[in-house]
Protein backbone atom coordinates (compact mmCIF):
# COMPACT_ATOMS: atom_id res chain seq x y z
CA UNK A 1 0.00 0.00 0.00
CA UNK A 2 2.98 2.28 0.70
CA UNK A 3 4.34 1.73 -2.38
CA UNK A 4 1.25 2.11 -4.11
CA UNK A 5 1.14 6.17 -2.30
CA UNK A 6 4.49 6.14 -3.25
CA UNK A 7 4.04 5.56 -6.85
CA UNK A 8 0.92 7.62 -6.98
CA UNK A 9 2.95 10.60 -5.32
CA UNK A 10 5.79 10.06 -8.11
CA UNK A 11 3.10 10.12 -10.90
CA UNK A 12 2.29 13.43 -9.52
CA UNK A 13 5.05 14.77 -9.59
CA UNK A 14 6.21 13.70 -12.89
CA UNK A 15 2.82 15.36 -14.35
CA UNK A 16 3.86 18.85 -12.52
CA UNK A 17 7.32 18.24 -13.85
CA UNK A 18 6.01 17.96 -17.39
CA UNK A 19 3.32 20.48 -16.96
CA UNK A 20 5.86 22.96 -15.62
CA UNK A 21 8.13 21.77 -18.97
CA UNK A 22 5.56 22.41 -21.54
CA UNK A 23 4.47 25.57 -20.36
CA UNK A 24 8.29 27.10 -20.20
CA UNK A 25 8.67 25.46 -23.76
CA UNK A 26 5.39 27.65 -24.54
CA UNK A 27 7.14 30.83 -22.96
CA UNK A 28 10.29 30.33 -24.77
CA UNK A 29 8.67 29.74 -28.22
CA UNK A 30 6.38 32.74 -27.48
CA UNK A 31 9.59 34.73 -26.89
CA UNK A 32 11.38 33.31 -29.75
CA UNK A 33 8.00 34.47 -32.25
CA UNK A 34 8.35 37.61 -30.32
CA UNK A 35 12.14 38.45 -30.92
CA UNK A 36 12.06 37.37 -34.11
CA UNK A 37 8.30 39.52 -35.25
CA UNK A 38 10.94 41.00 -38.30
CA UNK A 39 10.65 37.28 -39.66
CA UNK A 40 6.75 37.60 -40.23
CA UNK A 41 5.53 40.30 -42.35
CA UNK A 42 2.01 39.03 -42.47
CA UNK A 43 -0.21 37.88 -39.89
CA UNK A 44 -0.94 34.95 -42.25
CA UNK A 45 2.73 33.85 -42.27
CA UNK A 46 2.30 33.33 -38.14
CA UNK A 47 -0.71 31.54 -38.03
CA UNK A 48 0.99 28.91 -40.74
CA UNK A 49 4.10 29.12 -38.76
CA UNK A 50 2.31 28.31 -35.31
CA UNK A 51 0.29 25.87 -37.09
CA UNK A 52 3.37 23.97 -38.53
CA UNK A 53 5.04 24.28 -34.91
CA UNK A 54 1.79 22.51 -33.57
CA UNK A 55 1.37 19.81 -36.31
CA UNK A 56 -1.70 21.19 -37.35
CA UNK A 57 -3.68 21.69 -40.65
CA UNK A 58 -5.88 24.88 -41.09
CA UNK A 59 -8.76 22.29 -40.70
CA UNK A 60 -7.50 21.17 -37.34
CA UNK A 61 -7.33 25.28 -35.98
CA UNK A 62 -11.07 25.76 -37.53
CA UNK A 63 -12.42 22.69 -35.47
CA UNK A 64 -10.61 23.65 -32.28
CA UNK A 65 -11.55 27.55 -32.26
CA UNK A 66 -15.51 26.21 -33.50
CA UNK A 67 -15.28 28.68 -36.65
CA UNK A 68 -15.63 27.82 -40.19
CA UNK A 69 -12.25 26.55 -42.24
CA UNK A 70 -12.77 29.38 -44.65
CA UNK A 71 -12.75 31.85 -42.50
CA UNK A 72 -9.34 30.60 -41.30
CA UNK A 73 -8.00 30.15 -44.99
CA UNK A 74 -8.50 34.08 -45.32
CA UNK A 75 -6.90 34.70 -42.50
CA UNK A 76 -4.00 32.75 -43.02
CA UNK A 77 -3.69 34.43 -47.30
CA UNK A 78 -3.94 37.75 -45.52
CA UNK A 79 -7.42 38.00 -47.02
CA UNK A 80 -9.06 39.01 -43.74
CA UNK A 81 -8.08 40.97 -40.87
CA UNK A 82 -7.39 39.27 -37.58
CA UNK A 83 -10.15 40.96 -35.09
CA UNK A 84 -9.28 41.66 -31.42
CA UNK A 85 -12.02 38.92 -30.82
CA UNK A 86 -9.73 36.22 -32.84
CA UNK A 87 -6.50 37.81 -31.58
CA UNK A 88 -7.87 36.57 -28.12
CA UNK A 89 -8.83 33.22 -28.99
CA UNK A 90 -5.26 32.56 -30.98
CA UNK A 91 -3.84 33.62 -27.81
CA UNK A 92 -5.79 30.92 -26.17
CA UNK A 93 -4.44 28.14 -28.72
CA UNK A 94 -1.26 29.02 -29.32
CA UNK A 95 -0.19 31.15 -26.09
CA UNK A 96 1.17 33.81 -28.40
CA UNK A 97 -0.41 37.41 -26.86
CA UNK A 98 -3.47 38.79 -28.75
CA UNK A 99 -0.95 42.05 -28.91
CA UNK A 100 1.55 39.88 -31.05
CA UNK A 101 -1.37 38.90 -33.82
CA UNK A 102 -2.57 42.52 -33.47
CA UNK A 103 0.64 44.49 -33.66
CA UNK A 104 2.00 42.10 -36.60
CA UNK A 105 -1.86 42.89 -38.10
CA UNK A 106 -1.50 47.04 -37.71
CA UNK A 107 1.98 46.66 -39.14
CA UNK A 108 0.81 44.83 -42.34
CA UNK A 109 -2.46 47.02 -42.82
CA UNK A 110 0.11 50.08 -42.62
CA UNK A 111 2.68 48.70 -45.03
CA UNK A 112 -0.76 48.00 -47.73
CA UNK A 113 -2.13 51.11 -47.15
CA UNK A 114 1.72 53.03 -47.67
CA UNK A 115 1.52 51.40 -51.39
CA UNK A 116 -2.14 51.82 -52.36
CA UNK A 117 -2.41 55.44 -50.64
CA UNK A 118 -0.55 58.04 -53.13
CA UNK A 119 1.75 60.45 -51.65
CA UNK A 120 -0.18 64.16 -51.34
CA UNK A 121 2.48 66.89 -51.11
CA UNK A 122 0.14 69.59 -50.89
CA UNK A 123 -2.04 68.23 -47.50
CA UNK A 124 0.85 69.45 -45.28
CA UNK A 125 0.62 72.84 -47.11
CA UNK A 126 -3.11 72.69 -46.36
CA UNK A 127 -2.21 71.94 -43.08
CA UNK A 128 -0.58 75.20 -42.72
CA UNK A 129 -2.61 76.72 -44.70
CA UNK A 130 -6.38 76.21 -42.62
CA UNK A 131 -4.58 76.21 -39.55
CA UNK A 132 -2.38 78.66 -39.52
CA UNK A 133 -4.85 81.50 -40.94
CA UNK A 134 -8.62 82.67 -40.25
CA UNK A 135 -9.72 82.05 -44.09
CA UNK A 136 -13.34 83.44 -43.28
CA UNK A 137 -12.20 86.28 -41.72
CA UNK A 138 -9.77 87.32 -44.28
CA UNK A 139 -12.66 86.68 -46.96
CA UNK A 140 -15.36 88.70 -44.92
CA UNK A 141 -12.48 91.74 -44.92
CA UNK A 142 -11.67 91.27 -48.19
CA UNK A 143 -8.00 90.44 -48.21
CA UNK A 144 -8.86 87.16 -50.52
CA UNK A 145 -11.71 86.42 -52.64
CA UNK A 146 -13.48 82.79 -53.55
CA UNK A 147 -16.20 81.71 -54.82
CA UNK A 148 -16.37 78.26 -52.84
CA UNK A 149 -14.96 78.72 -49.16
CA UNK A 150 -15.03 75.13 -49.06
CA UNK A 151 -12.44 74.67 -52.22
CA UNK A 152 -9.30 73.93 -51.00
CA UNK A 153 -7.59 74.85 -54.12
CA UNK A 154 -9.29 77.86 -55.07
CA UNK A 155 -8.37 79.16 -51.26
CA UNK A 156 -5.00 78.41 -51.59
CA UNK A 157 -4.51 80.17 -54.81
CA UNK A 158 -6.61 83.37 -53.66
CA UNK A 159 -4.01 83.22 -50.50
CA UNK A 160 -0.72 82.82 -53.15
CA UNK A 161 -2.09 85.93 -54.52
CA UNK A 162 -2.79 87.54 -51.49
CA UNK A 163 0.95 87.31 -50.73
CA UNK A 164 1.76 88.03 -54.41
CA UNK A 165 2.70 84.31 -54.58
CA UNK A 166 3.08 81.95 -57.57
CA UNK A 167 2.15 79.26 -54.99
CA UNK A 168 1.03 79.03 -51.48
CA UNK A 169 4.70 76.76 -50.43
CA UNK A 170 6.51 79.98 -52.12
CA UNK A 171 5.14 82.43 -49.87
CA UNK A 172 7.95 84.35 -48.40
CA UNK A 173 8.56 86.39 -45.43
CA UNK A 174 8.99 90.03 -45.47
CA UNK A 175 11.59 92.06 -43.05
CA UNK A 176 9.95 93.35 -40.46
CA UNK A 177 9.98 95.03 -36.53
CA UNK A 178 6.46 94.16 -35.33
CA UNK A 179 5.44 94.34 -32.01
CA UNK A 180 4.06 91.50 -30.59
CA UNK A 181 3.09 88.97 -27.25
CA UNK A 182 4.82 85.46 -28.24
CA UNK A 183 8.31 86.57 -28.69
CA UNK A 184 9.84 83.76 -28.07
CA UNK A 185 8.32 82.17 -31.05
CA UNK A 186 8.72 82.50 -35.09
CA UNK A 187 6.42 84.86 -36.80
CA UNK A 188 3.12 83.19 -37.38
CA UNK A 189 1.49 82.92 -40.82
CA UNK A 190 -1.46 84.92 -39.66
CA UNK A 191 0.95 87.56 -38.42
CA UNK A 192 2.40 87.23 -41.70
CA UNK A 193 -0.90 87.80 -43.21
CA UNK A 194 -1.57 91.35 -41.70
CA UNK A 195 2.16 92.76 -42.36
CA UNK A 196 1.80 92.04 -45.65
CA UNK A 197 -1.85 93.55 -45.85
CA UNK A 198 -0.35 96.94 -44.24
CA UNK A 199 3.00 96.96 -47.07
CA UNK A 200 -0.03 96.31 -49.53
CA UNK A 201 -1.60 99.48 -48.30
CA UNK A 202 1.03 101.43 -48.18
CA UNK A 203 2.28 100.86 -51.81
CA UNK A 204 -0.57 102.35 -52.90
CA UNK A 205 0.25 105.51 -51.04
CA UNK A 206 1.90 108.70 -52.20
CA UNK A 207 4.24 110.63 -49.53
CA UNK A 208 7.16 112.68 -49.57
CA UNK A 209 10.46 111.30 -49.90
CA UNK A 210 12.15 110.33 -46.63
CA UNK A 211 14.81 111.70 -44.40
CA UNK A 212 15.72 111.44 -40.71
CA UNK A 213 16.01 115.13 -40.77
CA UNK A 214 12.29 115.69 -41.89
CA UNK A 215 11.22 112.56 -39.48
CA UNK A 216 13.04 114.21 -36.57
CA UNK A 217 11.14 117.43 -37.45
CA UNK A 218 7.94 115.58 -37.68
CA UNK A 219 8.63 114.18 -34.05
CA UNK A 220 8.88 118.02 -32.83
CA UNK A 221 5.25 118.56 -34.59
CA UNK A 222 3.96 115.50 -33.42
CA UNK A 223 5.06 116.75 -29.26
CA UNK A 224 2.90 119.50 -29.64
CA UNK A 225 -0.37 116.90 -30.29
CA UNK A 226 0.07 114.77 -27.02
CA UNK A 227 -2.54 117.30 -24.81
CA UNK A 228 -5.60 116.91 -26.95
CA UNK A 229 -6.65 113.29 -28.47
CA UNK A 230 -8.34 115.42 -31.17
CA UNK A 231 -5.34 116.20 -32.46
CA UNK A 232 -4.66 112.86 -33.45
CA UNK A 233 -6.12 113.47 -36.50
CA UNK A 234 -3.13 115.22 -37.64
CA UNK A 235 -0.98 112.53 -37.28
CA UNK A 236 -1.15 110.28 -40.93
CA UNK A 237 -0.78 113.92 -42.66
CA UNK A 238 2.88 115.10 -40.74
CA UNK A 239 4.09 111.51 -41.19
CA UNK A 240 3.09 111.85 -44.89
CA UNK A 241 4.52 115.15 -44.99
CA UNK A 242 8.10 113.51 -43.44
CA UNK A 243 7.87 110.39 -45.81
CA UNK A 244 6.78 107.70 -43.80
CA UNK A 245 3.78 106.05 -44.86
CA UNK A 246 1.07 105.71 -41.98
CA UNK A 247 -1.76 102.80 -41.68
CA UNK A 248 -4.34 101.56 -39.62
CA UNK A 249 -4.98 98.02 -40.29
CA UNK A 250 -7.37 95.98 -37.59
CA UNK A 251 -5.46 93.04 -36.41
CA UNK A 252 -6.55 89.62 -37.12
CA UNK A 253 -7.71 87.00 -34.50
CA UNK A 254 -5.19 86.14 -32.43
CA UNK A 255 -2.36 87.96 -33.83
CA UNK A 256 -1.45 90.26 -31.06
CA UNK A 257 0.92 92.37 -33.22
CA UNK A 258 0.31 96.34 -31.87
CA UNK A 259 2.40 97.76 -34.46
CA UNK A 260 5.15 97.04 -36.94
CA UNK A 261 7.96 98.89 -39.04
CA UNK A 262 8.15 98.27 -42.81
CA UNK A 263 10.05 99.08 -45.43
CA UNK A 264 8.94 98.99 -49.47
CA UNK A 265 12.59 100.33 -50.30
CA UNK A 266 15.97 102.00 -48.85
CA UNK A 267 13.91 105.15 -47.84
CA UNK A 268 10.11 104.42 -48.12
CA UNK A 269 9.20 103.54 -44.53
CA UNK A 270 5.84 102.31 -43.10
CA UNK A 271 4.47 102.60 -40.02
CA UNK A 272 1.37 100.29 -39.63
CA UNK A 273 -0.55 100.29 -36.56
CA UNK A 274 -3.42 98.09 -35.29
CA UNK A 275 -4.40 99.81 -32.19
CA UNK A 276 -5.11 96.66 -30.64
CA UNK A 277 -5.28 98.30 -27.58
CA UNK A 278 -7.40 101.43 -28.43
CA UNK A 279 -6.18 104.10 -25.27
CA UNK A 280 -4.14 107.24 -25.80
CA UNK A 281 -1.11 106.18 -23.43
CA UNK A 282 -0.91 103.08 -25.93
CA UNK A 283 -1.25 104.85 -29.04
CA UNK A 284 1.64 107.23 -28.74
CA UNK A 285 3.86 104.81 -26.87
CA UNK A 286 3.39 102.13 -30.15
CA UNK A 287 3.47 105.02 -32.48
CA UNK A 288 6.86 106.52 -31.27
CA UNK A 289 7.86 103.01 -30.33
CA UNK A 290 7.74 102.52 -34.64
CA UNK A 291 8.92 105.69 -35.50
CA UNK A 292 11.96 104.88 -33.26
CA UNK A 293 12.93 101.74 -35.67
CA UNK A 294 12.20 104.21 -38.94
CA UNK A 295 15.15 106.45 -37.50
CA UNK A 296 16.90 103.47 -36.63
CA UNK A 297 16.45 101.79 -39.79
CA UNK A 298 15.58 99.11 -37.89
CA UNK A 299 13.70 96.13 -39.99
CA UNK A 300 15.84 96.70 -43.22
CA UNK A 301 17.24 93.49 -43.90
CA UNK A 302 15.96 90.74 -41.59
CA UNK A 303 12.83 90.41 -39.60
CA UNK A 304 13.16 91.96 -35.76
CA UNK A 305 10.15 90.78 -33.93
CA UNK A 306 9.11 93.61 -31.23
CA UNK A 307 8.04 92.33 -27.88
CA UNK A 308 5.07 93.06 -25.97
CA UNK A 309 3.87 96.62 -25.24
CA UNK A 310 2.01 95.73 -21.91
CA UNK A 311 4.30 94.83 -18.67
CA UNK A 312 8.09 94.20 -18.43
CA UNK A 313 8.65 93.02 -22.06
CA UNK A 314 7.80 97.13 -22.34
CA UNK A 315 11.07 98.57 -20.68
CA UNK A 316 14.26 97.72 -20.92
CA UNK A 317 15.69 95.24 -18.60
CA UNK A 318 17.97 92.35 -19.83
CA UNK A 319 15.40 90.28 -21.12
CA UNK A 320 14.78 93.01 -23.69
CA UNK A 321 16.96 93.25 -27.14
CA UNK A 322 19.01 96.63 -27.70
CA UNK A 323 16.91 97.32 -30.45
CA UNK A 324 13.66 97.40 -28.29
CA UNK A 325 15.48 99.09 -25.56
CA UNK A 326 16.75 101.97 -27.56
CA UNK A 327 12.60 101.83 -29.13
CA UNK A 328 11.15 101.64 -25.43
CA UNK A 329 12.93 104.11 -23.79
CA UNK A 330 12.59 106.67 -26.80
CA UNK A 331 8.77 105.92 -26.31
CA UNK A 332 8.62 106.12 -22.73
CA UNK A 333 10.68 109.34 -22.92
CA UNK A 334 8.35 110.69 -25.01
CA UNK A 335 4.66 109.94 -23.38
CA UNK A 336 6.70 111.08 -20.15
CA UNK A 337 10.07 112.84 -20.08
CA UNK A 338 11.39 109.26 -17.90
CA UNK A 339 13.43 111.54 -15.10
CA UNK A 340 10.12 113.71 -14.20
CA UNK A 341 8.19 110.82 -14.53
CA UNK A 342 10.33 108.47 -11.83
CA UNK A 343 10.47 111.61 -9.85
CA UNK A 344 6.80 111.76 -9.93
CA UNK A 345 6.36 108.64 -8.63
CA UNK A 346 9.40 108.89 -6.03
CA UNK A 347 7.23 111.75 -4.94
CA UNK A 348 3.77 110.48 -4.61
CA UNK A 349 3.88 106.88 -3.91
CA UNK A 350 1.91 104.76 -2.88
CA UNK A 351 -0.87 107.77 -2.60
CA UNK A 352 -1.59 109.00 -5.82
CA UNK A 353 -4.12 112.09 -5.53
CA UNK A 354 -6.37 112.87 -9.10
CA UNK A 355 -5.36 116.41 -8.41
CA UNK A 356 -1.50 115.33 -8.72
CA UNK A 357 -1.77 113.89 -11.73
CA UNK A 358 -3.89 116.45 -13.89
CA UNK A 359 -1.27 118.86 -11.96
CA UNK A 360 2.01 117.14 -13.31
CA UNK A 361 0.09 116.45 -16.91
CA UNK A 362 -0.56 120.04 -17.27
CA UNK A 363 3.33 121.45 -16.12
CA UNK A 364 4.08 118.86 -18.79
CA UNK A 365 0.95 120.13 -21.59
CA UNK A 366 0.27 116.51 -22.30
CA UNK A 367 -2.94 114.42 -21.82
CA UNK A 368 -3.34 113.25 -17.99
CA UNK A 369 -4.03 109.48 -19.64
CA UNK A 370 -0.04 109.40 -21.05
CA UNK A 371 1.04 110.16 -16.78
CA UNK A 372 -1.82 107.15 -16.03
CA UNK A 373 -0.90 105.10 -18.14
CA UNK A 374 3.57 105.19 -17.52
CA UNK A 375 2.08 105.52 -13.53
CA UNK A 376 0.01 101.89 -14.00
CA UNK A 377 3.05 100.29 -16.21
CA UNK A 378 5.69 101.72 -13.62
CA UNK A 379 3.88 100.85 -10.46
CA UNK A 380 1.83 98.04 -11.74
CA UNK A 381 -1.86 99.35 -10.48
CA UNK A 382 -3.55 99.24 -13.04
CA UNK A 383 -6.31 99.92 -11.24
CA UNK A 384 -5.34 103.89 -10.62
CA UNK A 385 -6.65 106.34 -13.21
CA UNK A 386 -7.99 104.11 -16.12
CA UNK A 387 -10.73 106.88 -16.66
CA UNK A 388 -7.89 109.07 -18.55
CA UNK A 389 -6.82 106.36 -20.60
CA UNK A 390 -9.40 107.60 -23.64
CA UNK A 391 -9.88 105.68 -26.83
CA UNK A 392 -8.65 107.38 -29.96
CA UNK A 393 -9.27 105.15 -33.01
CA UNK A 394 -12.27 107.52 -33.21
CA UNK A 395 -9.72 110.54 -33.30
CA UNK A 396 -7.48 109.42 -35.91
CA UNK A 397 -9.16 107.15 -37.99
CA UNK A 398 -11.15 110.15 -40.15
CA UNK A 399 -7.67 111.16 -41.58
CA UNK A 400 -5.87 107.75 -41.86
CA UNK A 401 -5.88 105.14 -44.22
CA UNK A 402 -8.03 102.31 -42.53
CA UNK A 403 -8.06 98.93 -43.17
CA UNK A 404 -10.39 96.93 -40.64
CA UNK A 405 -13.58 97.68 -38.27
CA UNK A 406 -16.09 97.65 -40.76
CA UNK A 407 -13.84 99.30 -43.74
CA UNK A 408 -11.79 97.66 -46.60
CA UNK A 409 -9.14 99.83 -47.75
CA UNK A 410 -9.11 100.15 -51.63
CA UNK A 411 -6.19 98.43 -52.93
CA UNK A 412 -5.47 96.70 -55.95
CA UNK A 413 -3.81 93.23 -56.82
């Protein structure tokens, strides 16, 4: 009887043994199929390859997984796709991971589609093209003109010729000193979009021929305008009168460019303005900001991207370029002579009384919004004073050349 427990205890054993040897046999063939997945292109060329392992026929695999043989013979040509339903029951036959079938399965379907899809070098353009600029709103302003919005290549031709293009992949950049939020990033097509719009403008225009001498006497004129925002409206006609082409082009969505410098030749320089922010502190500090780069001749040759006009990107600490130092302190200086103004502040701080600041704007004969408005960026309360900081697109706009806000300016392609 002892023996017989014996023998029946060895038996046992022996099965666990050969249990325990048949399923590490499984693991290693499953981890030879896996390091070797380069040596099966198809799913098809697996199944055969497990079924030869196995000693089975297709028949044999049909009658075990309770499906019909031809469903197996497509499988196994590559006729059918293996489904994550039959990726799991292989798994169950062969131990082979439903993620081996399936991964071997995407692979193949990839490779197929690579051959039979045809290479389109224009969808990245298109790409760029629909994402990169608001088509609708540059129809409903005018800048392009189709007769299907929904026709890709009727909108890319109407935007080649937009940016006087032979092609939309041809469309080149145009030097530049814009100002704008992102810095840190390359000009963006849409940005692109409204410089070009303002040099299209400005072609158009007729001006006297430049000089720094007549800008610099222009500048004088323009001081005596900064007390009244009605006088604003003498603005496009003493930059005219200097050479230096002036317009007012609404920014597109998203843009965030305030103002930029331009160029059409050696001495034909443009000033275009968006007066994103429409209050009289911002106006004059953008406007001498740009007329700063004219006498600087800033924007000639390559593109220089201006940085923010609101908070620190504004003054002139080390994160700021020498060109938009030299632009920002010439605009600060001239909203606010800088020494009176830190005085000012020096002064007054942290009480600032209403009667102060008309007091100090009138010693200076400027508008009380141009002291609010260096006091808010200074201090950072922006909170004090906002009721000086008047909107002047009203001002100005009669005697400009407007592109934007319910205008389209006449131009021709």
């Amino acid at each position: 009887m002892a023996t017989l427990k014996r023998l029946g205890l060895l038996t046992c054993a022996n099965s666990q043994v050969e249990a325990l040897r048949i399923r590490e046999d499984c693991t290693t063939f499953e981890m030879s199929m896996m390091n070797n997945l380069e040596d099966y292109r198809t799913p098809g060329q697996l199944i055969l390859a497990l079924l030869e392992k196995q000693g089975w026929t297709k028949r044999t695999l049909a009658i075990v997984l309770n499906v019909d043989e031809s469903g197996i013979n497509r499988i196994t040509s590559d006729k059918q796709a293996i489904s994550a339903a039959m990726a799991l029951s292989f798994e169950d036959v062969f131990d082979v991971s439903a993620e081996t079938f399936l991964s071997i399965q995407k692979d193949y379907d990839l490779a197929k589609a690579r051959i039979a899809v045809r290479p389109d070098p224009k969808r990245k353009s298109r790409a760029q093209l629909f994402g990169g600029l608001p088509i609708s709103e540059m129809v409903k302003r005018g800048w392009i003109s189709v007769e299907n919005p929904k026709d890709a290549n009727e909108i890319e031709a109407a935007v080649a010729k937009f940016f006087d293009a032979k092609a939309f992949d041809e469309i080149n950049g145009i030097p530049h000193a814009a100002k704008k939020s992102d810095v840190s990033n390359e000009i963006t097509l849409a940005q692109l979009a409204w410089l070009h719009r303002v040099r299209t403008i400005a072609a158009d225009m007729m001006v006297a021929r430049y000089s720094n001498n007549a800008a610099e006497a222009a500048l004088k004129k323009l001081t005596q305008l900064r007390k009244h925002p009605e006088e604003l409206r003498k603005v496009p006609r003493i930059l005219g009168e200097a050479g230096i082409r002036f317009v007012l082009v609404e920014a597109l969505a998203s843009t965030k460019i305030d103002g930029v410098c331009l160029w059409l030749a050696e001495n034909e320089p443009v000033i275009g303005m968006s007066i994103r922010y429409d209050r009289i502190d911002n106006f004059w500090f953008v406007l001498r900001h740009e007329i700063e780069h004219v006498l600087q001749g800033h924007g000639k040759k390559r593109p220089v991207v201006d940085i923010e006009l609101e908070g620190k990107k504004a003054g002139i600490g080390a994160e700021v370029s020498e060109e938009e130092r030299v632009a920002n302190e010439a605009a600060a200086g001239f909203c606010v002579p800088s020494k009176m103004m830190d005085a000012f502040i020096a002064r007054k701080a942290p009480f600032f009384a209403e009667r102060d600041l008309l007091g100090f704007a009138n010693t200076l004969e400027i508008h009380p919004g141009l002291v609010a408005g260096q006091v808010q960026h200074k201090t950072g309360r922006y909170d004090l004073f906002r009721k000086h900081l008047v909107k002047v697109r009203r001002f100005i706009a009669p005697s400009a050349i407007v592109d934007g806000w319910g205008d389209i300016a006449p131009v021709g392609y």
